[in-house]
Protein backbone atom coordinates (compact mmCIF):
# COMPACT_ATOMS: atom_id res chain seq x y z
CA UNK A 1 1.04 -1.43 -14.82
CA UNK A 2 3.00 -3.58 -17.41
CA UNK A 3 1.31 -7.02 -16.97
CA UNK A 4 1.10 -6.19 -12.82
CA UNK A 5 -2.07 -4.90 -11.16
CA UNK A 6 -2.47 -2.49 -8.19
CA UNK A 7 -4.78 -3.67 -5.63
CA UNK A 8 -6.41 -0.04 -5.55
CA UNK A 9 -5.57 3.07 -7.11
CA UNK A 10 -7.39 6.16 -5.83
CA UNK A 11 -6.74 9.91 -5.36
CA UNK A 12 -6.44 11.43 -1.53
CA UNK A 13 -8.83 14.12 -0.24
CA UNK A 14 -6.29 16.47 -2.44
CA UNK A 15 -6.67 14.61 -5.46
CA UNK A 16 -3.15 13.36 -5.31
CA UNK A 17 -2.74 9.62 -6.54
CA UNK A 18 -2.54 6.77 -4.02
CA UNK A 19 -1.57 2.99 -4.58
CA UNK A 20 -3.20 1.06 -2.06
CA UNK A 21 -1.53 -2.65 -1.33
CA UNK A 22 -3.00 -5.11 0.53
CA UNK A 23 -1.36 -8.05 2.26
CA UNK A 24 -3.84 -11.18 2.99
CA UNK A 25 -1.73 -11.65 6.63
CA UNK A 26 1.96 -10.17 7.15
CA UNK A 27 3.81 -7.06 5.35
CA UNK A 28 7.09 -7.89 4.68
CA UNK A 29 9.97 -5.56 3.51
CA UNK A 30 9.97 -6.83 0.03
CA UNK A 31 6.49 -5.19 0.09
CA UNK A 32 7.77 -1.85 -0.87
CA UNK A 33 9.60 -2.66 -3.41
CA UNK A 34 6.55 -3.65 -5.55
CA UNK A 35 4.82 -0.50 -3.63
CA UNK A 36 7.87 2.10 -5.30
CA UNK A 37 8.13 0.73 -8.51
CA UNK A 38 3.92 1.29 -8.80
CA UNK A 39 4.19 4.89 -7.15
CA UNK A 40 7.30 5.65 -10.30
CA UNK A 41 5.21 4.52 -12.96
CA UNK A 42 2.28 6.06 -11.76
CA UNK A 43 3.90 8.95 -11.43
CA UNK A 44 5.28 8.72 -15.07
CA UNK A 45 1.78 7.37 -16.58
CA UNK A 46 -0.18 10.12 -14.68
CA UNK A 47 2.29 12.55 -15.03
CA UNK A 48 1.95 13.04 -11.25
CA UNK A 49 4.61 14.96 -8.37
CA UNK A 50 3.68 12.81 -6.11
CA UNK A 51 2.09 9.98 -5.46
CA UNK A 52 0.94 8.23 -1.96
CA UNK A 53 1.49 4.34 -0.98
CA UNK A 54 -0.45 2.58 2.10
CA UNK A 55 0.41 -0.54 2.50
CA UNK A 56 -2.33 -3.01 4.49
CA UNK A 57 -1.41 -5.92 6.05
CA UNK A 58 -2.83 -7.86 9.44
CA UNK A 59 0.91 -7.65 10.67
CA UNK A 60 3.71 -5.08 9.95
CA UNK A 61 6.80 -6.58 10.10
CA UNK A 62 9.42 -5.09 11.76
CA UNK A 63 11.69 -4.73 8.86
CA UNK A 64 8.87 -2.96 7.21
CA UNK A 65 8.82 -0.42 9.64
CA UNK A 66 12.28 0.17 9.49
CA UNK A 67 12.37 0.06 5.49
CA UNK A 68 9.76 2.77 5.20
CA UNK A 69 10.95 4.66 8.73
CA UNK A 70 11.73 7.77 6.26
CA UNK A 71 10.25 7.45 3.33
CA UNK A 72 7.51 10.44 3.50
CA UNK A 73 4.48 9.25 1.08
CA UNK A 74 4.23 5.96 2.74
CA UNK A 75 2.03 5.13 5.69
CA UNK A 76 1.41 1.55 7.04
CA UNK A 77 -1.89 0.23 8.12
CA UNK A 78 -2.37 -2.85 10.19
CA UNK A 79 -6.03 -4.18 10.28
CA UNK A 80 -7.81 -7.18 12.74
CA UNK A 81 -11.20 -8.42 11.59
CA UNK A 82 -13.86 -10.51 13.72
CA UNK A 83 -16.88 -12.50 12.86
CA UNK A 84 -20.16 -13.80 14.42
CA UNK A 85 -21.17 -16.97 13.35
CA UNK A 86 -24.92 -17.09 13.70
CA UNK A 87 -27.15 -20.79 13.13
CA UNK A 88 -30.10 -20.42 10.82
């Protein structure tokens, strides 16, 4: 999208569009800034109604959570990953 990339676009079980942003560690509010401006030209490029944002990160910030509180097409995902180091 104009010289910017989406981490993953992909349609929802209803075929409706979805940007999917991930965050190596922590999701701050500036986050959805970048996150709206993808969903409006998505929504312009694909001529879409609507258009979905998850946003990834290992921590939520607070001020995310309150940024996106009522925004309805925006859900917030925090993941935690583990690994097994194993000696050959």
């Amino acid at each position: 999208v104009e010289q910017r990339r989406i981490d993953i676009l992909a349609r929802d079980k209803s075929g409706v569009p979805v940007v999917v942003e991930l965050k190596v560690s922590r999701g701050h509010e500036r986050t959805i800034g970048q996150c709206l401006y993808y969903q409006e030209k998505i929504k312009e490029l694909m001529k879409a109604d609507r258009v979905r944002i998850f946003i990834v990160a290992e921590v939520i910030s607070p001020e995310l959570k309150l940024a996106t509180r009522k925004l309805p097409d925006v859900t917030l995902f925090e993941y935690s990953l583990s690994m097994t180091v194993r000696r050959l």
